[in-house]
Structure formats: structure tokens, C-alpha cells
PDB file of N, CA and C in Angstrom:
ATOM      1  N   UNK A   1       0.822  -1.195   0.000  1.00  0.00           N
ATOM      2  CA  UNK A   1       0.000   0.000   0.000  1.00  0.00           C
ATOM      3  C   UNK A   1       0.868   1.262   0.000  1.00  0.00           C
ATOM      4  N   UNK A   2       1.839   1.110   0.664  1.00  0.00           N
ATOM      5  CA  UNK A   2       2.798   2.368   0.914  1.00  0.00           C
ATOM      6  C   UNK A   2       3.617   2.600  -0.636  1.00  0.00           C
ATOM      7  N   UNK A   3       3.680   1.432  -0.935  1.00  0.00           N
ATOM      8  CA  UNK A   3       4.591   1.346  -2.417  1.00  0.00           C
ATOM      9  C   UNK A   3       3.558   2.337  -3.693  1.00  0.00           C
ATOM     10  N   UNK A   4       2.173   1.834  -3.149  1.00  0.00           N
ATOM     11  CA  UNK A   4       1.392   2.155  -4.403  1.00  0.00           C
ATOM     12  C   UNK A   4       1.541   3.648  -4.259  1.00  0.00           C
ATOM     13  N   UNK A   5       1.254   4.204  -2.848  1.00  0.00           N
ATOM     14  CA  UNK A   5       1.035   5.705  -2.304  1.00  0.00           C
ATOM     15  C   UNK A   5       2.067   6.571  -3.328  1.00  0.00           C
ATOM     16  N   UNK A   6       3.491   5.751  -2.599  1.00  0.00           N
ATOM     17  CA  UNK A   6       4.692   6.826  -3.208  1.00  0.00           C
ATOM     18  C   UNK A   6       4.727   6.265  -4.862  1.00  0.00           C
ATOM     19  N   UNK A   7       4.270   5.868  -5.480  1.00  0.00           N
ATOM     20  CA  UNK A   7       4.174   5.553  -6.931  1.00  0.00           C
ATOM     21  C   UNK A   7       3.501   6.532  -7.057  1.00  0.00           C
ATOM     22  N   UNK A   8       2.594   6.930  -6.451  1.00  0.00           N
ATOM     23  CA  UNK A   8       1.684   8.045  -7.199  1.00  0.00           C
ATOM     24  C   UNK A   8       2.073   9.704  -6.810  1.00  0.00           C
ATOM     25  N   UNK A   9       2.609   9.702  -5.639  1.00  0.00           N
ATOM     26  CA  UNK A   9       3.521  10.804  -5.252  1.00  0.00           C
ATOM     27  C   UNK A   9       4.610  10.858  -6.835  1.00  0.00           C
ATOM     28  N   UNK A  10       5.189   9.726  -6.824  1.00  0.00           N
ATOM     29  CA  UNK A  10       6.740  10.046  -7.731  1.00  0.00           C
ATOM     30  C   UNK A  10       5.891  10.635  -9.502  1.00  0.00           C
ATOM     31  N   UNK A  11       4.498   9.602  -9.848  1.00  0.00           N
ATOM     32  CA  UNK A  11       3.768  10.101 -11.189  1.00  0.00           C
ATOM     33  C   UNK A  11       3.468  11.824 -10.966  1.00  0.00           C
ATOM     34  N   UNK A  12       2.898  12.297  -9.927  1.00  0.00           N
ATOM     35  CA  UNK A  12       2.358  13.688  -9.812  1.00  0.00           C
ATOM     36  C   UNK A  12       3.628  14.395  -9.592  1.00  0.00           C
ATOM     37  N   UNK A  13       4.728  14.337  -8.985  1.00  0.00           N
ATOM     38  CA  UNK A  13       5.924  15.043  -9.495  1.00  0.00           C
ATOM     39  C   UNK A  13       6.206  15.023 -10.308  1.00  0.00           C
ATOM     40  N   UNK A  14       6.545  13.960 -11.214  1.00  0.00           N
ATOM     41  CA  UNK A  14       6.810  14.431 -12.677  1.00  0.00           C
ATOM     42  C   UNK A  14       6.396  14.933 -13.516  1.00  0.00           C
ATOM     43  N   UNK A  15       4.605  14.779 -13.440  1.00  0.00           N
ATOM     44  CA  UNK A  15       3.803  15.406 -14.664  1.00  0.00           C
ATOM     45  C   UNK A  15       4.085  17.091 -14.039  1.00  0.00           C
ATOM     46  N   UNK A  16       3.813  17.184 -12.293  1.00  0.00           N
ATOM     47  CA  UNK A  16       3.654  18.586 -12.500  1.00  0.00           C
ATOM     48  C   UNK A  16       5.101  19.515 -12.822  1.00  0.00           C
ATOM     49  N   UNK A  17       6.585  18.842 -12.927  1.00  0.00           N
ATOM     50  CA  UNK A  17       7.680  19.220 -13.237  1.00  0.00           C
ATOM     51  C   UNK A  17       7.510  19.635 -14.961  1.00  0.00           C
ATOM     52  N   UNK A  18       6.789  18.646 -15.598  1.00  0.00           N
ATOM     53  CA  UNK A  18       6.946  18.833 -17.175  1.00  0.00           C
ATOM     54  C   UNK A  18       5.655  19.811 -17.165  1.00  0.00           C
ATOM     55  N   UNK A  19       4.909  19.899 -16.551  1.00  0.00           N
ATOM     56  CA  UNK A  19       3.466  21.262 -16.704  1.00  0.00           C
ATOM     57  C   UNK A  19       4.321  22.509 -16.472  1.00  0.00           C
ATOM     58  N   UNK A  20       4.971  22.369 -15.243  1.00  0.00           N
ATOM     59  CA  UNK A  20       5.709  23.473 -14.880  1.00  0.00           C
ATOM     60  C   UNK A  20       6.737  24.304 -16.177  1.00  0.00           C
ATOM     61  N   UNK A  21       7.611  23.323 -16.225  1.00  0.00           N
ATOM     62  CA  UNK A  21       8.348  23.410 -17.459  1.00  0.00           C
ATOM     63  C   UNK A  21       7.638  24.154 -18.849  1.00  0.00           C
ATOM     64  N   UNK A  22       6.883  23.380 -18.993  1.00  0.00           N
ATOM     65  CA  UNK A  22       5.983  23.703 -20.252  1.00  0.00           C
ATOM     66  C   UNK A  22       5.069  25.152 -19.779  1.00  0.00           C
ATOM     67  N   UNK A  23       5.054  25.493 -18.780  1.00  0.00           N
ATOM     68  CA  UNK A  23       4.477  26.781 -19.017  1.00  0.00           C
ATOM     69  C   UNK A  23       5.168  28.004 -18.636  1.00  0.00           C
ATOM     70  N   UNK A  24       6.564  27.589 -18.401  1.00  0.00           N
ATOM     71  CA  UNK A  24       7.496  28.754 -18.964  1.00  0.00           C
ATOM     72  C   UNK A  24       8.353  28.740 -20.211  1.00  0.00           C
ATOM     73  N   UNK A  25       7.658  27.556 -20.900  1.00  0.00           N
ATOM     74  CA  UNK A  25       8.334  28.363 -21.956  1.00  0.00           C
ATOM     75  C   UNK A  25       9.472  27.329 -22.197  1.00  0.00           C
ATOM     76  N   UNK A  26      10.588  26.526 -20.810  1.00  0.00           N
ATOM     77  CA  UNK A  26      11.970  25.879 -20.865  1.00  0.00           C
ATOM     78  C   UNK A  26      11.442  24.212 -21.108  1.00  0.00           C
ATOM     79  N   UNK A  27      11.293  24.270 -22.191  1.00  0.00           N
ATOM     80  CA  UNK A  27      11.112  22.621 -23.031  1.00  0.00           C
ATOM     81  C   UNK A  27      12.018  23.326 -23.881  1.00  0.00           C
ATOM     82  N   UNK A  28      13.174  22.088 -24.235  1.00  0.00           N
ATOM     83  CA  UNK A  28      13.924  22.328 -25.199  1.00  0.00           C
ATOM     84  C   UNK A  28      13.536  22.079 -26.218  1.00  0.00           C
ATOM     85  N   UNK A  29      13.606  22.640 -27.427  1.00  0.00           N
ATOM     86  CA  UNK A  29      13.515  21.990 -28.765  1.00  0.00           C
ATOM     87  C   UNK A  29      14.217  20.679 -29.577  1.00  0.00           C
ATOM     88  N   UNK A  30      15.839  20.296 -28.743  1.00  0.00           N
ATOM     89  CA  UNK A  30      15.943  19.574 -29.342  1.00  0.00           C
ATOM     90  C   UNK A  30      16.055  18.305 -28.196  1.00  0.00           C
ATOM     91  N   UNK A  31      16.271  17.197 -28.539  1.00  0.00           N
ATOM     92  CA  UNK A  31      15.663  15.861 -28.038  1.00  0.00           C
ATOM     93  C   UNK A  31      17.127  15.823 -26.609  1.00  0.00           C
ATOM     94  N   UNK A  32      16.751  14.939 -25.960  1.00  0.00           N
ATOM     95  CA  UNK A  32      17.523  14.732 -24.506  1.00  0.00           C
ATOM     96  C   UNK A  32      17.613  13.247 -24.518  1.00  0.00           C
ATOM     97  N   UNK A  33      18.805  12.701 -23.401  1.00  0.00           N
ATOM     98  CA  UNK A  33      19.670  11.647 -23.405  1.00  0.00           C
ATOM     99  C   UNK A  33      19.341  11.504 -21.973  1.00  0.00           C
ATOM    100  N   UNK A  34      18.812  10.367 -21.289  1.00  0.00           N
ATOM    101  CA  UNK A  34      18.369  10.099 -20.222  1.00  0.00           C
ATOM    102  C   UNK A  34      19.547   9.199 -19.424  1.00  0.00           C
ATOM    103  N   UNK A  35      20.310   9.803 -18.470  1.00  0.00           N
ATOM    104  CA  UNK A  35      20.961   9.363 -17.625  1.00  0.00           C
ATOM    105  C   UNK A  35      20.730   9.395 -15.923  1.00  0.00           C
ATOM    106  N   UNK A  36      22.027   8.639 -15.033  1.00  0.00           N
ATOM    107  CA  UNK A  36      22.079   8.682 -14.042  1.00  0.00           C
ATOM    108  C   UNK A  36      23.143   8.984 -13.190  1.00  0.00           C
ATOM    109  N   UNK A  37      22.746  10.226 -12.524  1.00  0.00           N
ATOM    110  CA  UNK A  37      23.855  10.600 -11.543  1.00  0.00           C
ATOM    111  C   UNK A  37      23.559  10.930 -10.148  1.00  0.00           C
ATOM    112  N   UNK A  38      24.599  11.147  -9.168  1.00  0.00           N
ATOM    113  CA  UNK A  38      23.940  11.320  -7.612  1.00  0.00           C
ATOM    114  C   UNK A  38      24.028  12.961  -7.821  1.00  0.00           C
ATOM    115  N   UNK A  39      23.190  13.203  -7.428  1.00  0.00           N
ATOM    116  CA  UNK A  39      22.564  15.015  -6.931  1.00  0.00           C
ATOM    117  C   UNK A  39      23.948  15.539  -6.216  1.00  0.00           C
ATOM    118  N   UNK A  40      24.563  14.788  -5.140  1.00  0.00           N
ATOM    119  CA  UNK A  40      25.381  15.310  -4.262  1.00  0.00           C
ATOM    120  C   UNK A  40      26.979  15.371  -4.719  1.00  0.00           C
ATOM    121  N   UNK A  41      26.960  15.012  -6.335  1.00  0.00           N
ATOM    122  CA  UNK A  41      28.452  15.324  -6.768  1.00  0.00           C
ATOM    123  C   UNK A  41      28.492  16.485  -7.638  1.00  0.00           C
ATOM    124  N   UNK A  42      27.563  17.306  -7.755  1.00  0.00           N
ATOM    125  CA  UNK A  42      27.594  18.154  -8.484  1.00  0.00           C
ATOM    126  C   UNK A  42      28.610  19.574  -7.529  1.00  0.00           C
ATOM    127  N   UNK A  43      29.528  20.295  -7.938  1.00  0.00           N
ATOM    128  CA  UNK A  43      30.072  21.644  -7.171  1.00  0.00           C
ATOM    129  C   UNK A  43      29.804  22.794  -8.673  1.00  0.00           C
ATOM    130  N   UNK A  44      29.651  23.967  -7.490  1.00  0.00           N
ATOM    131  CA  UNK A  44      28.847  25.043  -8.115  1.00  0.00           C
ATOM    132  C   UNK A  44      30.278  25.232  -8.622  1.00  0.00           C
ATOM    133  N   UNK A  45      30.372  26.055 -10.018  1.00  0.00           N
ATOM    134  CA  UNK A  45      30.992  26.675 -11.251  1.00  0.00           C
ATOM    135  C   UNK A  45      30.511  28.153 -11.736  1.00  0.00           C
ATOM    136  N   UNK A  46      31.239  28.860 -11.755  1.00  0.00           N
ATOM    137  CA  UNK A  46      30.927  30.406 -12.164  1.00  0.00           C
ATOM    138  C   UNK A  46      30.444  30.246 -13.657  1.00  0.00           C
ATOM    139  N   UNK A  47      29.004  31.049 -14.129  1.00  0.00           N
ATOM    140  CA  UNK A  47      28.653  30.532 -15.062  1.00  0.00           C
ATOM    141  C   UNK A  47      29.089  31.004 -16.657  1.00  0.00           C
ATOM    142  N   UNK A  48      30.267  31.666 -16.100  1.00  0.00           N
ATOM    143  CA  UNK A  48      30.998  32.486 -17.281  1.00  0.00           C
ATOM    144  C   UNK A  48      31.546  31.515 -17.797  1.00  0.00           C
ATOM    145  N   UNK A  49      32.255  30.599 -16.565  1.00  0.00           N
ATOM    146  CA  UNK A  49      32.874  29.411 -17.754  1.00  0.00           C
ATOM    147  C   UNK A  49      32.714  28.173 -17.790  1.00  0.00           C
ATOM    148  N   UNK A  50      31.425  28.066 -18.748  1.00  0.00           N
ATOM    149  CA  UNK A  50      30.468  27.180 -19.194  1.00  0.00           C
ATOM    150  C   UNK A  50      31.140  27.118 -20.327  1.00  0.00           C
ATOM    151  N   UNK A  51      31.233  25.540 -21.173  1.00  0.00           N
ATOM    152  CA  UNK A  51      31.703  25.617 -22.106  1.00  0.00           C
ATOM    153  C   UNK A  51      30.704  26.662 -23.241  1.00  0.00           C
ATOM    154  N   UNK A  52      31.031  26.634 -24.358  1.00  0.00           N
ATOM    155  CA  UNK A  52      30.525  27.597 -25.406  1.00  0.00           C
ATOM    156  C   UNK A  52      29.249  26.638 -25.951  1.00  0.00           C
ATOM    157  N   UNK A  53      29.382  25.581 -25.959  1.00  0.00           N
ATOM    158  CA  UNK A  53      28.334  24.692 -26.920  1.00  0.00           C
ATOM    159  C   UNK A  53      26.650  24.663 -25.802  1.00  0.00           C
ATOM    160  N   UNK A  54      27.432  25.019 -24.068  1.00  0.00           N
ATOM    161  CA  UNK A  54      26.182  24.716 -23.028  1.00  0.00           C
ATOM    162  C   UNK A  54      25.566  26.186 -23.351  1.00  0.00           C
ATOM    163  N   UNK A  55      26.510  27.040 -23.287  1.00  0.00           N
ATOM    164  CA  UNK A  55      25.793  28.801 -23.524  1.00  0.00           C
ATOM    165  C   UNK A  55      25.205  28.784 -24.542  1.00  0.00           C
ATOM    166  N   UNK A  56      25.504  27.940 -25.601  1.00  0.00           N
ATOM    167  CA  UNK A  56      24.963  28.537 -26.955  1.00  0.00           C
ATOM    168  C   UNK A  56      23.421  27.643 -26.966  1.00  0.00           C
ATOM    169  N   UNK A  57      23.745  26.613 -26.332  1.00  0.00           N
ATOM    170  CA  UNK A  57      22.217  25.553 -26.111  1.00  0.00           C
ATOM    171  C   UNK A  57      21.311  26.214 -25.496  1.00  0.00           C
ATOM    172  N   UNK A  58      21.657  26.770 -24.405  1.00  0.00           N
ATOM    173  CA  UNK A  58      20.850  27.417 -23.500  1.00  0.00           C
ATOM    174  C   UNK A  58      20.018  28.775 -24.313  1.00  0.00           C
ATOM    175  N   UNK A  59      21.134  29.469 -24.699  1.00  0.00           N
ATOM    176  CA  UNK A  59      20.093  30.376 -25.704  1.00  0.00           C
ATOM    177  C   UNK A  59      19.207  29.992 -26.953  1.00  0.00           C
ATOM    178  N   UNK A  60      19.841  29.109 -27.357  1.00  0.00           N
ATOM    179  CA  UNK A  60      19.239  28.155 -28.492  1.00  0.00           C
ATOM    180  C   UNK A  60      17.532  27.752 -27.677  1.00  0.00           C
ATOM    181  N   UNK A  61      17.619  26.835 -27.411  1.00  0.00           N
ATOM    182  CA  UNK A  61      16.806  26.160 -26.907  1.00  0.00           C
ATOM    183  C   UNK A  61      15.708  26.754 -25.187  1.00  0.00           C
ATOM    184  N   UNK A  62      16.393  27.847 -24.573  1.00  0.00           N
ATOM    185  CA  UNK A  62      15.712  27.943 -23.632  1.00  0.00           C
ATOM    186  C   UNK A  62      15.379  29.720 -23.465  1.00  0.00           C
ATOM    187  N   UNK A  63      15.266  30.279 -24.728  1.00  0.00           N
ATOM    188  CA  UNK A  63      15.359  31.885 -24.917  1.00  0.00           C
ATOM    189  C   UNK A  63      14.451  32.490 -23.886  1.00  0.00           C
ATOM    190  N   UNK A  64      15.102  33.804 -23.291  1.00  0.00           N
ATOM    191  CA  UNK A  64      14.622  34.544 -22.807  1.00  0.00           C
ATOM    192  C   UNK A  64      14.841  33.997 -21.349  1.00  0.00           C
ATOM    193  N   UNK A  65      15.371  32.840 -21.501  1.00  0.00           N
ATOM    194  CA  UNK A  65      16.140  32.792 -19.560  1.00  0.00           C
ATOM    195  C   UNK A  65      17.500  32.912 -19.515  1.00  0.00           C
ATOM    196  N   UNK A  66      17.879  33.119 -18.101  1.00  0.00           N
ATOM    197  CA  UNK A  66      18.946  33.369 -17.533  1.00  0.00           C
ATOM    198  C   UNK A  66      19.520  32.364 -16.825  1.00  0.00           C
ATOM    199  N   UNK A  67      20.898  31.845 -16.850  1.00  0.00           N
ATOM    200  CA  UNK A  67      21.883  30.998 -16.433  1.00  0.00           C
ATOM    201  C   UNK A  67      22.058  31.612 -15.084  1.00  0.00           C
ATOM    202  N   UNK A  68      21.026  31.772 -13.643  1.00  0.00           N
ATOM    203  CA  UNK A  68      21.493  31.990 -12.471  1.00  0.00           C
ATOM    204  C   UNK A  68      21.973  31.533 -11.438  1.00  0.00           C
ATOM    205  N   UNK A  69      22.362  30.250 -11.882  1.00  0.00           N
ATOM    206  CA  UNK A  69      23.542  29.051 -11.146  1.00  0.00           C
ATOM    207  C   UNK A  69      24.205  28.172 -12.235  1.00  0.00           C
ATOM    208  N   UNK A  70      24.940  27.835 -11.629  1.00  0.00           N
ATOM    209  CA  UNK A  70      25.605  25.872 -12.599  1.00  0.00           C
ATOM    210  C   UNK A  70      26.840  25.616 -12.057  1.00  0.00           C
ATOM    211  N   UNK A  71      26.310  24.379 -11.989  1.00  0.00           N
ATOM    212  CA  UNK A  71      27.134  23.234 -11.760  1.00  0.00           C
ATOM    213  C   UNK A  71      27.666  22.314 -12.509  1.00  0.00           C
ATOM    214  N   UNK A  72      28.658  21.534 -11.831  1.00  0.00           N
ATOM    215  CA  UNK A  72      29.096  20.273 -12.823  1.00  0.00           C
ATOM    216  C   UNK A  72      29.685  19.460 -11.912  1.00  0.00           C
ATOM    217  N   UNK A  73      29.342  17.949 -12.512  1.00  0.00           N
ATOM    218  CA  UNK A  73      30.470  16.685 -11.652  1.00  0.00           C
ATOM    219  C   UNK A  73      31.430  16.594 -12.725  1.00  0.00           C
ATOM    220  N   UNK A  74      32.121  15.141 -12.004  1.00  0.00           N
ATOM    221  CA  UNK A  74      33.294  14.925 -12.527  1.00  0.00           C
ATOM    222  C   UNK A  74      33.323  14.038 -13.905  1.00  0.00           C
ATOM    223  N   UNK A  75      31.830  14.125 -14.061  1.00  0.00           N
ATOM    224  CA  UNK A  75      31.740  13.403 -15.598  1.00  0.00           C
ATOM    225  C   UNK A  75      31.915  14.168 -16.668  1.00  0.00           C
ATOM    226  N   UNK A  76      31.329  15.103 -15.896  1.00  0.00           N
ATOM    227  CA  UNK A  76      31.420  16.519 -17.001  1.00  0.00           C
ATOM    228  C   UNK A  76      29.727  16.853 -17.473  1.00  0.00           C
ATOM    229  N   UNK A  77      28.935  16.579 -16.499  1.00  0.00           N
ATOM    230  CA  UNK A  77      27.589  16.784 -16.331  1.00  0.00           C
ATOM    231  C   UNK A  77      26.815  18.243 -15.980  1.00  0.00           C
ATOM    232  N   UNK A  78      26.514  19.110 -16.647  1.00  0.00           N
ATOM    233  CA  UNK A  78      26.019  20.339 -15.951  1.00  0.00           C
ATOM    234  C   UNK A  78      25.108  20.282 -15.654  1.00  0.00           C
ATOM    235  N   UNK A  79      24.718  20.624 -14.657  1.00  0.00           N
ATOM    236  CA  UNK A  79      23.600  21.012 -14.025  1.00  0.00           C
ATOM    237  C   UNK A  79      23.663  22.803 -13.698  1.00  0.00           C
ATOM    238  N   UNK A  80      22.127  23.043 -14.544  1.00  0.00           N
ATOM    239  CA  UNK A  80      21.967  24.684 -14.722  1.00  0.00           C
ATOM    240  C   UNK A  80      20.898  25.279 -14.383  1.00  0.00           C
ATOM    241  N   UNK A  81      20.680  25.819 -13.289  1.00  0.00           N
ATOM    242  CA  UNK A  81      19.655  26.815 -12.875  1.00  0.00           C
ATOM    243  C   UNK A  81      18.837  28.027 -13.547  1.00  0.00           C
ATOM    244  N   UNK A  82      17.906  27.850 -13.967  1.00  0.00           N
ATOM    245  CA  UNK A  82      17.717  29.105 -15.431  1.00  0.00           C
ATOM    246  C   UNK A  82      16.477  29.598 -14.498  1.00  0.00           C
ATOM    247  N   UNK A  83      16.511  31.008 -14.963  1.00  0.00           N
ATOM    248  CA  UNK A  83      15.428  31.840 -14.148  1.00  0.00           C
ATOM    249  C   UNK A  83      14.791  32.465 -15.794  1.00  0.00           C
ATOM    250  N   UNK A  84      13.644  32.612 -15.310  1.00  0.00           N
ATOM    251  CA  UNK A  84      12.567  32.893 -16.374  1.00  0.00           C
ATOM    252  C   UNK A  84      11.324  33.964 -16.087  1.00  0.00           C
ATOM    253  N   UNK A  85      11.512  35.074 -16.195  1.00  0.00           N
ATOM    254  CA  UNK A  85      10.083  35.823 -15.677  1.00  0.00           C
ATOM    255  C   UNK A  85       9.886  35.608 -13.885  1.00  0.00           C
ATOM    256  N   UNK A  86      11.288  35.789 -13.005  1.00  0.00           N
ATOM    257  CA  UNK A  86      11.200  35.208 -11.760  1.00  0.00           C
ATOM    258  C   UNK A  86      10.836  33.576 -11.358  1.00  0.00           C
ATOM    259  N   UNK A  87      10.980  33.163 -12.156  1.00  0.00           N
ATOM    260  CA  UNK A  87      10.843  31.550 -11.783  1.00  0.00           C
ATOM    261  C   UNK A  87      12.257  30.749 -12.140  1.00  0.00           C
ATOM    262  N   UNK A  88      12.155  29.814 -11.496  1.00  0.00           N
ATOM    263  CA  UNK A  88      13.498  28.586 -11.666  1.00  0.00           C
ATOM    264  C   UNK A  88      13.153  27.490 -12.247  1.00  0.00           C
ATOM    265  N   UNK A  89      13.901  27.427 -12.842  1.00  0.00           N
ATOM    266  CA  UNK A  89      13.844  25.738 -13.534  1.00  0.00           C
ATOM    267  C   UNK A  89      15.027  24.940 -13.479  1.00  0.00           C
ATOM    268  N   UNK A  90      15.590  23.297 -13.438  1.00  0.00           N
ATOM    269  CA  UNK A  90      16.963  23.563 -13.314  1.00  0.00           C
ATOM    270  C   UNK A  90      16.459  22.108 -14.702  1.00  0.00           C
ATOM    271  N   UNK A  91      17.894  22.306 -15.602  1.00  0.00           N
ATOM    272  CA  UNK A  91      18.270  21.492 -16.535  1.00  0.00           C
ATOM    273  C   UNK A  91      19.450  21.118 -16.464  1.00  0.00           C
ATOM    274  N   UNK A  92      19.830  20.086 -17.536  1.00  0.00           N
ATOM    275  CA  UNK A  92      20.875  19.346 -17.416  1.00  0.00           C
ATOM    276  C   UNK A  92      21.604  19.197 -18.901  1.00  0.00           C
ATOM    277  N   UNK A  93      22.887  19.092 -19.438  1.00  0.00           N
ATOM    278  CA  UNK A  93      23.356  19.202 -20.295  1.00  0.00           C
ATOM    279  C   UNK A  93      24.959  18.336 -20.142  1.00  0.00           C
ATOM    280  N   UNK A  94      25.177  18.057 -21.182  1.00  0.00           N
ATOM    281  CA  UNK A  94      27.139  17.435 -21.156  1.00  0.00           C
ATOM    282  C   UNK A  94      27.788  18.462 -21.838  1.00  0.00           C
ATOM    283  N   UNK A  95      29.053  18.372 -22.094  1.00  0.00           N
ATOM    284  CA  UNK A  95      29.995  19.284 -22.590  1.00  0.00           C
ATOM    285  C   UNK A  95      29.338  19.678 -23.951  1.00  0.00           C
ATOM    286  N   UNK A  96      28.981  18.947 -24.845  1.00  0.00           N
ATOM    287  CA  UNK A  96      28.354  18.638 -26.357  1.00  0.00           C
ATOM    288  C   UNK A  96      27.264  19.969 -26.043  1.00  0.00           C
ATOM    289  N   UNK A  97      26.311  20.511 -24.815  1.00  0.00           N
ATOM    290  CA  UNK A  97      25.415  21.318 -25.244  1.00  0.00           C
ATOM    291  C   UNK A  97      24.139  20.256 -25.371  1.00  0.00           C
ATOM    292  N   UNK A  98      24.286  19.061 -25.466  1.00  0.00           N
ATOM    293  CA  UNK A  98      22.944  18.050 -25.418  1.00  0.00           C
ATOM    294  C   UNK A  98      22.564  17.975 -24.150  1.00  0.00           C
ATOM    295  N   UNK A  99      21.168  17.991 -24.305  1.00  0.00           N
ATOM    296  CA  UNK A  99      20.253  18.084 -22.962  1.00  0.00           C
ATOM    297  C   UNK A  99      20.532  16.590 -22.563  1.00  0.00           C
ATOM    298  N   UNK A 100      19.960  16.835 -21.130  1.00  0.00           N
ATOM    299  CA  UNK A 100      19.761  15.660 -20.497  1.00  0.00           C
ATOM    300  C   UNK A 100      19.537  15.534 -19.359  1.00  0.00           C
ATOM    301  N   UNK A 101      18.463  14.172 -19.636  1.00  0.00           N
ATOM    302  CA  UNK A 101      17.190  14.072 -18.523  1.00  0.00           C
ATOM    303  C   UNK A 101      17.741  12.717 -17.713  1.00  0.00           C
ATOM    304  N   UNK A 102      17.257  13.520 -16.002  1.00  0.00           N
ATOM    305  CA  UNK A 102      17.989  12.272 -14.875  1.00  0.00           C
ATOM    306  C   UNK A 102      16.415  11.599 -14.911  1.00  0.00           C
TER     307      UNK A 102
END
């Protein structure tokens, strides 16, 4: 019973993450690569030096927001905080500028 509960907790987080998403606007246009990493290896990075291909994705694909954090592990995984009309969203990307979904 408890299993079914948090099954339906984990479905209503996700749909309302992609509603969320989708009504600012930060759905990327181009397609994402579904991986796995731990949350707790990521260390914050000044977002000036982001490679060129993550800056150029980000404007590409997520216009009219702002890069107001990022991170990266040691895979070479970013994790990027984008603010939008006062709201946050956080996405994920590799060196390449390709999205990607945990």
C-alpha cells in the first residue's frame, strides 16, 4: 500500500515538473539523453565558464532565460539553474550542449 502511495507521489511530481516546465516556456527543442547521476556530486561553477556549446544551447533552446547558477560533476555533467520571468527551472546538459534528462 505504501509502495502504491509513493508511486503516485513520484507520477504527480513528474507530470507537475513537465506542466511546470511547459508553461514557462523551458522545453527544449531539441531531443535529450536520459541518464544517471547522484545530486550530491555536483560543485557550483561560475557561469561564465560554461563551455561555449552549453551557452549557446541554452540560448538556443531555452530563450529569454537566464543561467542563475551551474554546476558540474566529474563526468562533465552540468547542471543549470535558469530563471525565467522570476521563476526557476533547473536542466541538465554534457559538454556537447545536449540536454539531459535524470
Amino acid at each position: 500500500m505504501n509502495n502504491l502511495k509513493l508511486s503516485h507521489i513520484l507520477v504527480i511530481a513528474v507530470f507537475s515538473t513537465q506542466i511546470f516546465a511547459a508553461n514557462l516556456n523551458l522545453t527544449p527543442s531539441s531531443t535529450q539523453t536520459t541518464i544517471n547521476v547522484n545530486e550530491g556530486d555536483f560543485l557550483e561553477v561560475d557561469a561564465t565558464t560554461l563551455p561555449e556549446a552549453v551557452k549557446e544551447a541554452v540560448k538556443k533552446d531555452y530563450k529569454n532565460s537566464k543561467i542563475s547558477k551551474a554546476f558540474v560533476n566529474k563526468e562533465g555533467v552540468y547542471k543549470l539553474m535558469l530563471s525565467h520571468e522570476g521563476k526557476e527551472s533547473i536542466v541538465y546538459a554534457n559538454t556537447k550542449g545536449e540536454w539531459l534528462e535524470l
